[in-house]
Protein backbone atom coordinates (compact mmCIF):
# COMPACT_ATOMS: atom_id res chain seq x y z
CA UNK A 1 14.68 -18.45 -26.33
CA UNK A 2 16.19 -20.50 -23.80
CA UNK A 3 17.24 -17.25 -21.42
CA UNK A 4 13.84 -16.18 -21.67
CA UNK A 5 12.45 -19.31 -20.68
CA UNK A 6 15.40 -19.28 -17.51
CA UNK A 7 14.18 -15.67 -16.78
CA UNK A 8 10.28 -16.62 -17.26
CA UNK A 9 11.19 -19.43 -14.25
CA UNK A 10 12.99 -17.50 -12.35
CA UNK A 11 11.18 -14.92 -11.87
CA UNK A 12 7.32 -16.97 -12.19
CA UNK A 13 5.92 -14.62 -15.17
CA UNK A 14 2.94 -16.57 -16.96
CA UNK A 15 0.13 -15.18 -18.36
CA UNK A 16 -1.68 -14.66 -15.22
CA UNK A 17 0.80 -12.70 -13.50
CA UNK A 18 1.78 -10.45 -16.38
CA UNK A 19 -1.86 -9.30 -16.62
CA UNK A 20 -1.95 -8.68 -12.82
CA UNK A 21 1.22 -6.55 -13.31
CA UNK A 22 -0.56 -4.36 -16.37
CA UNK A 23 -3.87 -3.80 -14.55
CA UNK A 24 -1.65 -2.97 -11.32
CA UNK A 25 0.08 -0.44 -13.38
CA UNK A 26 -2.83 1.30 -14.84
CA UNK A 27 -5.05 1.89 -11.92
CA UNK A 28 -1.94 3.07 -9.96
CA UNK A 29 -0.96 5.11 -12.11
CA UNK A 30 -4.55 7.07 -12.10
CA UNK A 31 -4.81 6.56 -8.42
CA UNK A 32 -1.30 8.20 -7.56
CA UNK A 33 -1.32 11.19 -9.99
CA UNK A 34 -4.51 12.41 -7.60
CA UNK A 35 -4.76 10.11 -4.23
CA UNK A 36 -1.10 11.76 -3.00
CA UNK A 37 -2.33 15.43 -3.37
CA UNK A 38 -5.74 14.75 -1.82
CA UNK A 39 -4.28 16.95 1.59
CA UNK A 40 -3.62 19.57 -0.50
CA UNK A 41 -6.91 19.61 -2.60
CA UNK A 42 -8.74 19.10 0.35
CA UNK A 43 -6.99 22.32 2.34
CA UNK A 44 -7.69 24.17 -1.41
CA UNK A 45 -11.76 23.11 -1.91
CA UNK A 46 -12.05 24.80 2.12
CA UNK A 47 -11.07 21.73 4.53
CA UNK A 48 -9.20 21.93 7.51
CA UNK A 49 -5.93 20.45 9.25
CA UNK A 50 -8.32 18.17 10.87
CA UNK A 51 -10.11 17.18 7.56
CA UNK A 52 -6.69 16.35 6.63
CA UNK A 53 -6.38 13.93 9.53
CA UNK A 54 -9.68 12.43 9.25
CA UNK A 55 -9.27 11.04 5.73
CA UNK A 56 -5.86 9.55 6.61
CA UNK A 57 -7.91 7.90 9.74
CA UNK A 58 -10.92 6.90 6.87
CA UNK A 59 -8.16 5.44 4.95
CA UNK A 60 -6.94 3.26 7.30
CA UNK A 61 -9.97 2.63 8.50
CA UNK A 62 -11.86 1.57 5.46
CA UNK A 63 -8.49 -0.50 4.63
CA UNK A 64 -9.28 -2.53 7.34
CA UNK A 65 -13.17 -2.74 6.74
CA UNK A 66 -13.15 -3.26 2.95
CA UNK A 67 -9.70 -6.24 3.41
CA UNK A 68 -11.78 -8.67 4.68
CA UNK A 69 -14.73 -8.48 2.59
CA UNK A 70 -12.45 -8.12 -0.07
CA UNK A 71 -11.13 -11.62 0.91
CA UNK A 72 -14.18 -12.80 1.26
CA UNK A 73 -15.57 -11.70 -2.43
CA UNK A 74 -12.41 -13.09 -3.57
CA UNK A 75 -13.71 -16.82 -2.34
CA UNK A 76 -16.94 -16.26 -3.55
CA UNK A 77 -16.71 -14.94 -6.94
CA UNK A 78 -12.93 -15.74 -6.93
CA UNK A 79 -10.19 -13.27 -8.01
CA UNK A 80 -11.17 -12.12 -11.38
CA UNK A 81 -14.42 -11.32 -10.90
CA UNK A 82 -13.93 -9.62 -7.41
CA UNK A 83 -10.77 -7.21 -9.53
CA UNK A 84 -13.34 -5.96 -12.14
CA UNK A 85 -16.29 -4.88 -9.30
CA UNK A 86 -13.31 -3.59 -7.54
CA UNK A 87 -11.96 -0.92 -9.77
CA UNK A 88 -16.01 -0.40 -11.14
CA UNK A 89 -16.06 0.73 -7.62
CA UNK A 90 -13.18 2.84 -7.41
CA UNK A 91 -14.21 4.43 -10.77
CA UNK A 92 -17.51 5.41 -9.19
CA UNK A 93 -15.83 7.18 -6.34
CA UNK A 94 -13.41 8.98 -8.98
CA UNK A 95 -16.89 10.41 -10.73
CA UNK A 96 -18.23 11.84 -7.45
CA UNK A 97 -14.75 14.13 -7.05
CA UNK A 98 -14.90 15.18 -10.30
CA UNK A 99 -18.14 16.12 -10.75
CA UNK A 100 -18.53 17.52 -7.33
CA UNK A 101 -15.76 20.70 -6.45
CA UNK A 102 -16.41 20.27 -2.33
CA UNK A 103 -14.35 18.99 -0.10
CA UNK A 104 -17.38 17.00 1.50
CA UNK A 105 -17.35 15.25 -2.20
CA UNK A 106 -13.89 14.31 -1.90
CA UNK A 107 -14.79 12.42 1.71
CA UNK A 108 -17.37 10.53 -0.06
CA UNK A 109 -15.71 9.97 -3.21
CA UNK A 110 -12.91 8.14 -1.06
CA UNK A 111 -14.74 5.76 0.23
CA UNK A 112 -15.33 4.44 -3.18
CA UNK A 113 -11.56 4.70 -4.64
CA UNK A 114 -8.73 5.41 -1.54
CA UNK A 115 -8.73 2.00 -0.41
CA UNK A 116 -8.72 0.13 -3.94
CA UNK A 117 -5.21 -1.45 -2.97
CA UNK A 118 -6.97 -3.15 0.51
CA UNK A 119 -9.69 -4.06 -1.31
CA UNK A 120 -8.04 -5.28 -3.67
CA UNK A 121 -4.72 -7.14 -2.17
CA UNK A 122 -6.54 -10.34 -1.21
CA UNK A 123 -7.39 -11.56 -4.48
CA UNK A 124 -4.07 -10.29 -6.10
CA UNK A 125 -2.41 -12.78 -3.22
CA UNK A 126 -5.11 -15.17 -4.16
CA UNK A 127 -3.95 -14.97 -8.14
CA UNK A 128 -0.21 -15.17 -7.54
CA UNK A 129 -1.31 -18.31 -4.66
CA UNK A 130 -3.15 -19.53 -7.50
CA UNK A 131 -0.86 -18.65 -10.72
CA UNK A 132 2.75 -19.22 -9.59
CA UNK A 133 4.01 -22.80 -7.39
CA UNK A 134 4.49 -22.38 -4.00
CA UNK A 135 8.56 -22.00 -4.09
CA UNK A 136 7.88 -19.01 -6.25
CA UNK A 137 5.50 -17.11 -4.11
CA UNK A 138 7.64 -14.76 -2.75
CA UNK A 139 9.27 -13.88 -6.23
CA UNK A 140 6.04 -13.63 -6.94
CA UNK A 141 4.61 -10.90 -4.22
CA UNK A 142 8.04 -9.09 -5.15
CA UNK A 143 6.90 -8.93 -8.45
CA UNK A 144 3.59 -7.17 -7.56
CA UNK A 145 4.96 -5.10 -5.09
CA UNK A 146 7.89 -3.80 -7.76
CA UNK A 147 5.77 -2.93 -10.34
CA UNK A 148 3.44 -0.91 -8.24
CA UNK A 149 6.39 1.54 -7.31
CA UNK A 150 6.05 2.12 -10.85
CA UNK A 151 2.96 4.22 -10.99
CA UNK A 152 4.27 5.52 -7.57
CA UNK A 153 7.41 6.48 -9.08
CA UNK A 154 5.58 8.49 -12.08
CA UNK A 155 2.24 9.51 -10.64
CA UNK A 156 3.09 12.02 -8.30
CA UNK A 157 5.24 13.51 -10.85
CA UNK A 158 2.66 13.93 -12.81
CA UNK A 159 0.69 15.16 -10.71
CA UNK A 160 3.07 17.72 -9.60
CA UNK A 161 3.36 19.09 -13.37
CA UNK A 162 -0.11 19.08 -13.66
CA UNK A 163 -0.50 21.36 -9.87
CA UNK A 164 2.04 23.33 -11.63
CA UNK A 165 0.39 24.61 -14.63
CA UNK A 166 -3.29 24.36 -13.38
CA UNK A 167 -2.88 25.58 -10.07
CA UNK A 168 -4.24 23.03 -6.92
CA UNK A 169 -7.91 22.71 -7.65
CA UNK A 170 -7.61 22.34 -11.32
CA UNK A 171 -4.43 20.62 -11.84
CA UNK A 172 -5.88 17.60 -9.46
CA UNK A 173 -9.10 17.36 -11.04
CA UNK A 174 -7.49 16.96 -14.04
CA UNK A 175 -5.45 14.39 -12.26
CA UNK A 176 -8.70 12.36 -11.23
CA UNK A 177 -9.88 12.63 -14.85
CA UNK A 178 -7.20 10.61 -15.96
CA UNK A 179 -7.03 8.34 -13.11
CA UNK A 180 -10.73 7.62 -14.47
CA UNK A 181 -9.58 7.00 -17.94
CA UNK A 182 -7.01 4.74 -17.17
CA UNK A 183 -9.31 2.56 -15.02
CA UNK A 184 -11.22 2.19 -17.88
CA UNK A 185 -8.75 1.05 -19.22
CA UNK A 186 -7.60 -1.35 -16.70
CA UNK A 187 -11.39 -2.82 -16.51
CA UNK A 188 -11.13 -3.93 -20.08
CA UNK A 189 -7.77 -5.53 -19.30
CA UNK A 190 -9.27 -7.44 -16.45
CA UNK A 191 -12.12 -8.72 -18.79
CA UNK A 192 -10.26 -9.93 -21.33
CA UNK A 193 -6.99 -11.37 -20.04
CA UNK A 194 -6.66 -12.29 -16.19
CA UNK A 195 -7.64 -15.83 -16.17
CA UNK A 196 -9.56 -17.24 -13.78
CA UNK A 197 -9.01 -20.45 -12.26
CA UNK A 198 -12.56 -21.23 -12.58
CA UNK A 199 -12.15 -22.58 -8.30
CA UNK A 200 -14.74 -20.87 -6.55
CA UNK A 201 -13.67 -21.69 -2.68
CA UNK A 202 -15.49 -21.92 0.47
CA UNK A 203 -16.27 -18.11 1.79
CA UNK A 204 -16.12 -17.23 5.46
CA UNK A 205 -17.51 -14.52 7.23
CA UNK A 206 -16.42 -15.70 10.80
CA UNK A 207 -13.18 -13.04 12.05
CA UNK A 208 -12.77 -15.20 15.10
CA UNK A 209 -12.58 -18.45 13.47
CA UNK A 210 -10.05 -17.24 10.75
CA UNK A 211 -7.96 -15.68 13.48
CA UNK A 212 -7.49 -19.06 15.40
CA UNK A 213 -5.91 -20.42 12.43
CA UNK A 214 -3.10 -17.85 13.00
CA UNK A 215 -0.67 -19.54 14.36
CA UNK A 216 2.02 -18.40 16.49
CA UNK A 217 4.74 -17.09 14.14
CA UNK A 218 1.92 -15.01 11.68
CA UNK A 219 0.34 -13.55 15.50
CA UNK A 220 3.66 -12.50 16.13
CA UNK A 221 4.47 -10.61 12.99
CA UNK A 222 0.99 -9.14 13.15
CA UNK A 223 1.31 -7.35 16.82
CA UNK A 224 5.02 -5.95 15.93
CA UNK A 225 2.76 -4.78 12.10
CA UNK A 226 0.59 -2.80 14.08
CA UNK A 227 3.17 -0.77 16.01
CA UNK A 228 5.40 -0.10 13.08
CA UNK A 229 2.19 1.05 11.24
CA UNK A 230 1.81 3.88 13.95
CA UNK A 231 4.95 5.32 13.07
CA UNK A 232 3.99 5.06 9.32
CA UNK A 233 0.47 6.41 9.66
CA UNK A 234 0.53 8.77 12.39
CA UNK A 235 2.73 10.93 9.49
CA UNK A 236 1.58 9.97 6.54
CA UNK A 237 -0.95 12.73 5.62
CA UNK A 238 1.65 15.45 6.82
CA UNK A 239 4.57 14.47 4.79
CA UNK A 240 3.30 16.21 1.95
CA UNK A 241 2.10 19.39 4.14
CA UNK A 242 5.42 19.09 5.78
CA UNK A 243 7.35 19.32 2.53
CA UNK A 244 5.40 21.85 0.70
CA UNK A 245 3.87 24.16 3.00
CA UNK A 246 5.91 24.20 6.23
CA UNK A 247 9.45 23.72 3.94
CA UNK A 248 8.28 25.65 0.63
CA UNK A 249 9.30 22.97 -1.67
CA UNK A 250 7.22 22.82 -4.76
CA UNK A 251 4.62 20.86 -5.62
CA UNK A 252 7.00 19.35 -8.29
CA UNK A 253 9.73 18.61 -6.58
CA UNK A 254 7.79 16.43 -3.94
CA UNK A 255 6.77 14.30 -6.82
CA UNK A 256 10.39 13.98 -7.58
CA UNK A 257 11.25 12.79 -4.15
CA UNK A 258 8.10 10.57 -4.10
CA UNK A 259 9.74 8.97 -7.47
CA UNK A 260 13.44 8.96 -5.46
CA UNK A 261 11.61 6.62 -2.69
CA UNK A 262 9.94 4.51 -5.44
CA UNK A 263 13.39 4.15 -7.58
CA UNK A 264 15.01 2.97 -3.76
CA UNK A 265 12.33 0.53 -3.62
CA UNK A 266 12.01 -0.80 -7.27
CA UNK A 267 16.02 -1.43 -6.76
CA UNK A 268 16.13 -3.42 -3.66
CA UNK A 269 13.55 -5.59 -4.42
CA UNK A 270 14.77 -8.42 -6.61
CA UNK A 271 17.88 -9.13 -4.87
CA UNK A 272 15.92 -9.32 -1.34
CA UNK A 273 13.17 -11.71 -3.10
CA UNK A 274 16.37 -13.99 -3.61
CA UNK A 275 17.71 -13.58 -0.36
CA UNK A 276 14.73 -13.83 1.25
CA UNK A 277 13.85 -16.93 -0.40
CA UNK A 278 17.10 -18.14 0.13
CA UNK A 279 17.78 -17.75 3.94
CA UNK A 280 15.48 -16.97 7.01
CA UNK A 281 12.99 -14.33 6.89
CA UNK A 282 13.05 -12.76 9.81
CA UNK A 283 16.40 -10.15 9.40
CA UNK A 284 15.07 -9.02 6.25
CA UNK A 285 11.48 -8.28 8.16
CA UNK A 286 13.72 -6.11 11.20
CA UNK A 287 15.58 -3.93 8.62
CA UNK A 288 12.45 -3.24 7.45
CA UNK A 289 10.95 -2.39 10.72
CA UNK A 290 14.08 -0.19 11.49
CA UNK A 291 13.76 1.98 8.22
CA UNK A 292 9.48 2.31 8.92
CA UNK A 293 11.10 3.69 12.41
CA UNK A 294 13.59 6.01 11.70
CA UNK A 295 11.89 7.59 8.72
CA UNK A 296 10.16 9.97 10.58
CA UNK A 297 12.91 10.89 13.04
CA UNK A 298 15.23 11.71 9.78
CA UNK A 299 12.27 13.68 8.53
CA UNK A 300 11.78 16.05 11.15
CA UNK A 301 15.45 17.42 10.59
CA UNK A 302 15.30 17.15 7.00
CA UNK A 303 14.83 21.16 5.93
CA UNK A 304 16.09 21.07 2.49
CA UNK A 305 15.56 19.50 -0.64
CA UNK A 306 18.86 17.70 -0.63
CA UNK A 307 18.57 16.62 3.06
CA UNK A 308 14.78 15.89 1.78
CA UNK A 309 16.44 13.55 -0.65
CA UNK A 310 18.01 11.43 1.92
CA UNK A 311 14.81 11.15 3.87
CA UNK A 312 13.05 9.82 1.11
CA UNK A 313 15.52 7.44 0.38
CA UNK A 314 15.08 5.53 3.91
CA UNK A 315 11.45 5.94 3.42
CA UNK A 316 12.10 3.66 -0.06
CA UNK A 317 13.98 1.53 2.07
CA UNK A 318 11.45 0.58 4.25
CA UNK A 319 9.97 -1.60 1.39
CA UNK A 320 13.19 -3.91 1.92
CA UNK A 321 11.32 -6.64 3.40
CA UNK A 322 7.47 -6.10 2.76
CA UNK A 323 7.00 -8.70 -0.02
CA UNK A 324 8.80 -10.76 2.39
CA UNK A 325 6.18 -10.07 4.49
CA UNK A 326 2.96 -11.01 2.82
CA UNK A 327 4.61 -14.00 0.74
CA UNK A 328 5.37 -15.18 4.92
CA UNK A 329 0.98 -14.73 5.24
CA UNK A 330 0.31 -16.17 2.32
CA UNK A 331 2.84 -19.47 2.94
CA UNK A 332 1.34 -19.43 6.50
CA UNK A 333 -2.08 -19.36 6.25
CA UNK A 334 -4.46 -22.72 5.45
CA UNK A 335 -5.03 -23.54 1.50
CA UNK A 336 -8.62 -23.23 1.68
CA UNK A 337 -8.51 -19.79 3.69
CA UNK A 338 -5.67 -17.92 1.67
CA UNK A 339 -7.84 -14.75 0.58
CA UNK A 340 -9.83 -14.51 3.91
CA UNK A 341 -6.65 -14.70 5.90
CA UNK A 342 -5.31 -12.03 4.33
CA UNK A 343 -8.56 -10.20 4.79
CA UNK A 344 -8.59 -11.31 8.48
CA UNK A 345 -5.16 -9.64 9.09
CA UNK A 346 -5.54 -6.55 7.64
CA UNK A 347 -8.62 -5.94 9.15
CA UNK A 348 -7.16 -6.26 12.68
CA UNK A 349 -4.30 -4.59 12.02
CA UNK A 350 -5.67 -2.05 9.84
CA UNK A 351 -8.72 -1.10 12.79
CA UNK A 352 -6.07 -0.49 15.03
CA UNK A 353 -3.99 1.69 13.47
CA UNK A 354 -6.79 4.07 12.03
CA UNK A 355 -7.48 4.67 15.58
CA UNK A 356 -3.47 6.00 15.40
CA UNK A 357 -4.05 7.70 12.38
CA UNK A 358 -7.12 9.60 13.79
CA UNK A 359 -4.62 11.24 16.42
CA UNK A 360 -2.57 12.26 13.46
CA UNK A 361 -4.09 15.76 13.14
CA UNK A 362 -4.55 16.28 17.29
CA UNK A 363 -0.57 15.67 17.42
CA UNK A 364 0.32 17.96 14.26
CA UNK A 365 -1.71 20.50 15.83
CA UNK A 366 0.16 20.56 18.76
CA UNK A 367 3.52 20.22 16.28
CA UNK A 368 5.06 18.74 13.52
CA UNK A 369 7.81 17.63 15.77
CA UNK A 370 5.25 16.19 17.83
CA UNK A 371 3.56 14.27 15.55
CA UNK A 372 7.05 13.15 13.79
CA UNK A 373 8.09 12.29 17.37
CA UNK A 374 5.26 10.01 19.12
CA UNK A 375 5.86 8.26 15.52
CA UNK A 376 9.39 6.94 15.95
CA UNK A 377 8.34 6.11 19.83
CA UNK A 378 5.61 3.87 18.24
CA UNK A 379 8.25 2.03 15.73
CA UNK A 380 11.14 1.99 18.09
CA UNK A 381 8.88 0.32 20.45
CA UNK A 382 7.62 -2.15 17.79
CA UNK A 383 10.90 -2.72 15.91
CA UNK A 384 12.55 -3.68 19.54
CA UNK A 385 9.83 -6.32 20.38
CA UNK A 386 9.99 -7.64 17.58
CA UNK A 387 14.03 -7.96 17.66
CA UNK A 388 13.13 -9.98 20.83
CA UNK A 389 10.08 -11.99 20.59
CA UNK A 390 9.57 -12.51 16.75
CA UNK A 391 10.10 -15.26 15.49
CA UNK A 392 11.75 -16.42 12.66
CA UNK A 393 8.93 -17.21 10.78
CA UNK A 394 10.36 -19.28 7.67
CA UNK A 395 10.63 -22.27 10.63
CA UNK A 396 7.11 -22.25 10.21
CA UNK A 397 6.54 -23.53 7.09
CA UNK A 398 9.56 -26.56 7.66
């Protein structure tokens, strides 16, 4: 009893949190079984290369949009409340692909659903703000951010099983009827046992005025953000093509390396949290900017599975510092403006980079080695400013 009660406190598990964790779970697991095959179902229901790049630029794009009004719901109806018309929302948009075999469909239906996790992340931060003390925070992010590799890990295996014995159209349809099960599922498990604090803050709608209570060390992090997030977005829709179509590895064994990256991730975590928590922030935030960077360099000579297996490692890597990351936002921005900072940052950053993203499919037209290419400029650019000029932002907060 008393080493659960040690592991409860160190870690910051209460009732709260552990609910956050199972509804995290659930969704993601839905979401990931059909959200990573979406460039292949879309080239399969008739799109194009450039469809392709379009919904990667949508999905940044609608990350950005729906962050801040998903900080600002979070205020208003506070964080329980704003979870359950959250994944109502995202089951909607699974019903639309499902019902509707176009490609078209599967544009509209991810409006609803692809950018649950944006919509989403503000009043998660907002719970673990509220739910766990302040010294804990970062434990606390890591928590969120660990579990979530979890359906990461599994759903694209799934997924890939499923693409295996149904064939592309069917096998992810079935996917998406699952994913709507489960959220089901995960609606009746925000109901009844995410508590809410009852605290129904002060909502803001004003971008400008939220931004000038950035201050100096949460700017900084957020102009080196945006540059790494090239390099990660510019990519991102193409790994999959670039591994199954251009390479001729299965369907299956992408989900495997997907789970390889997760595993990478899931491991680090923990001991970072401590470090992180435990010394300045900063190094841990570079190494992560490094592995975001070199990721797609690695890629671009990874031909095989095995060499495929290393890239996918550093890609899991790159999540060494991101909870690191956001506890730094949430410890940084004012008490009464937690959610709609959050919101506030992801929508600038998040604007930008879908206007990187939309070039995504104009640069893997040209080439994959292209695309892979301008990528690593954008990161090595971002990773060496911020090796310069960024701060180390755990000063901030002494």
């Amino acid at each position: 009893m008393g080493f659960k009660n040690r592991l409860k406190d160190f870690l910051g598990i209460n009732t709260s949190i552990i609910s956050m964790l199972i509804m995290v779970i659930l969704i993601g697991l839905g979401e990931r079984m059909a959200e990573r095959f979406l460039p292949l179902y879309l080239v399969a229901v008739g799109g194009t290369v450039f469809v392709v790049g379009f919904m990667n630029a949508m999905q940044n794009f609608l990350g950005a949009i729906y962050s801040f009004p998903g900080g600002y719901l979070s205020d208003k109806l506070g964080y329980k409340r704003s979870l359950m018309l959250f994944t109502v929302i995202a089951l909607f948009g699974y019903a639309i692909v499902i019902i509707f075999p176009y490609w078209q469909a599967v544009i509209i239906g991810c409006i609803f659903f692809i950018a649950w996790s944006a919509i989403s992340l503000p009043a998660v931060m907002s719970l673990v703000a509220n739910a766990v003390s302040k010294e804990k925070r970062t434990m606390g992010v890591t928590l969120h951010s660990l579990v979530r590799r979890i359906p990461m890990a599994l759903g694209p295996v799934i997924g890939g099983i499923l693409i295996g014995l149904y064939g592309e159209v069917k096998g992810i349809k079935i996917a998406f009827c699952i994913a709507f099960v489960v959220g089901v599922i995960s609606l009746l498990v925000e109901y009844y046992f995410i508590e809410d604090s009852g605290e129904k803050k002060e909502a803001h709608l004003h971008v400008g005025q939220i931004f000038s209570s950035f201050n100096p060390g949460l700017r900084s992090l957020l102009i080196s953000d945006i540059l790494i997030r090239f390099a990660e977005q510019i990519p991102y829709a193409f790994v999959v093509l670039w591994v199954v179509e251009v390479n001729k590895i299965s369907a299956a064994k992408f989900g495997i390396l997907t789970s390889i990256e997760m595993l990478t991730a899931v491991l680090i975590y923990i001991p970072v949290a401590y470090a992180a928590d435990k010394y300045t922030k900063k190094p841990f935030v570079l190494i992560t900017f490094i592995f975001f960077t070199i990721f797609p360099l690695i890629l671009y000579f990874s031909r095989t599975f095995t060499t495929l297996i290393f890239a996918f490692i550093i890609r899991g890597l790159k999540e060494f510092g991101e909870p690191t990351r956001k506890a730094l936002i949430m410890d940084l921005a004012p008490e009464h403006l937690k959610a709609a900072t959050f919101g506030t940052y992801y929508l600038i950053r998040d604007v930008i980079v879908s206007i990187a993203a939309l070039s995504s499919a104009y640069l893997w037209s040209i080439s994959p080695g292209t695309n892979f290419m301008v990528a690593f400029a954008c990161g090595l650019v971002g990773m060496i400013a911020f090796a310069i000029w960024g701060k180390d932002l755990s000063a901030e907060n002494k």
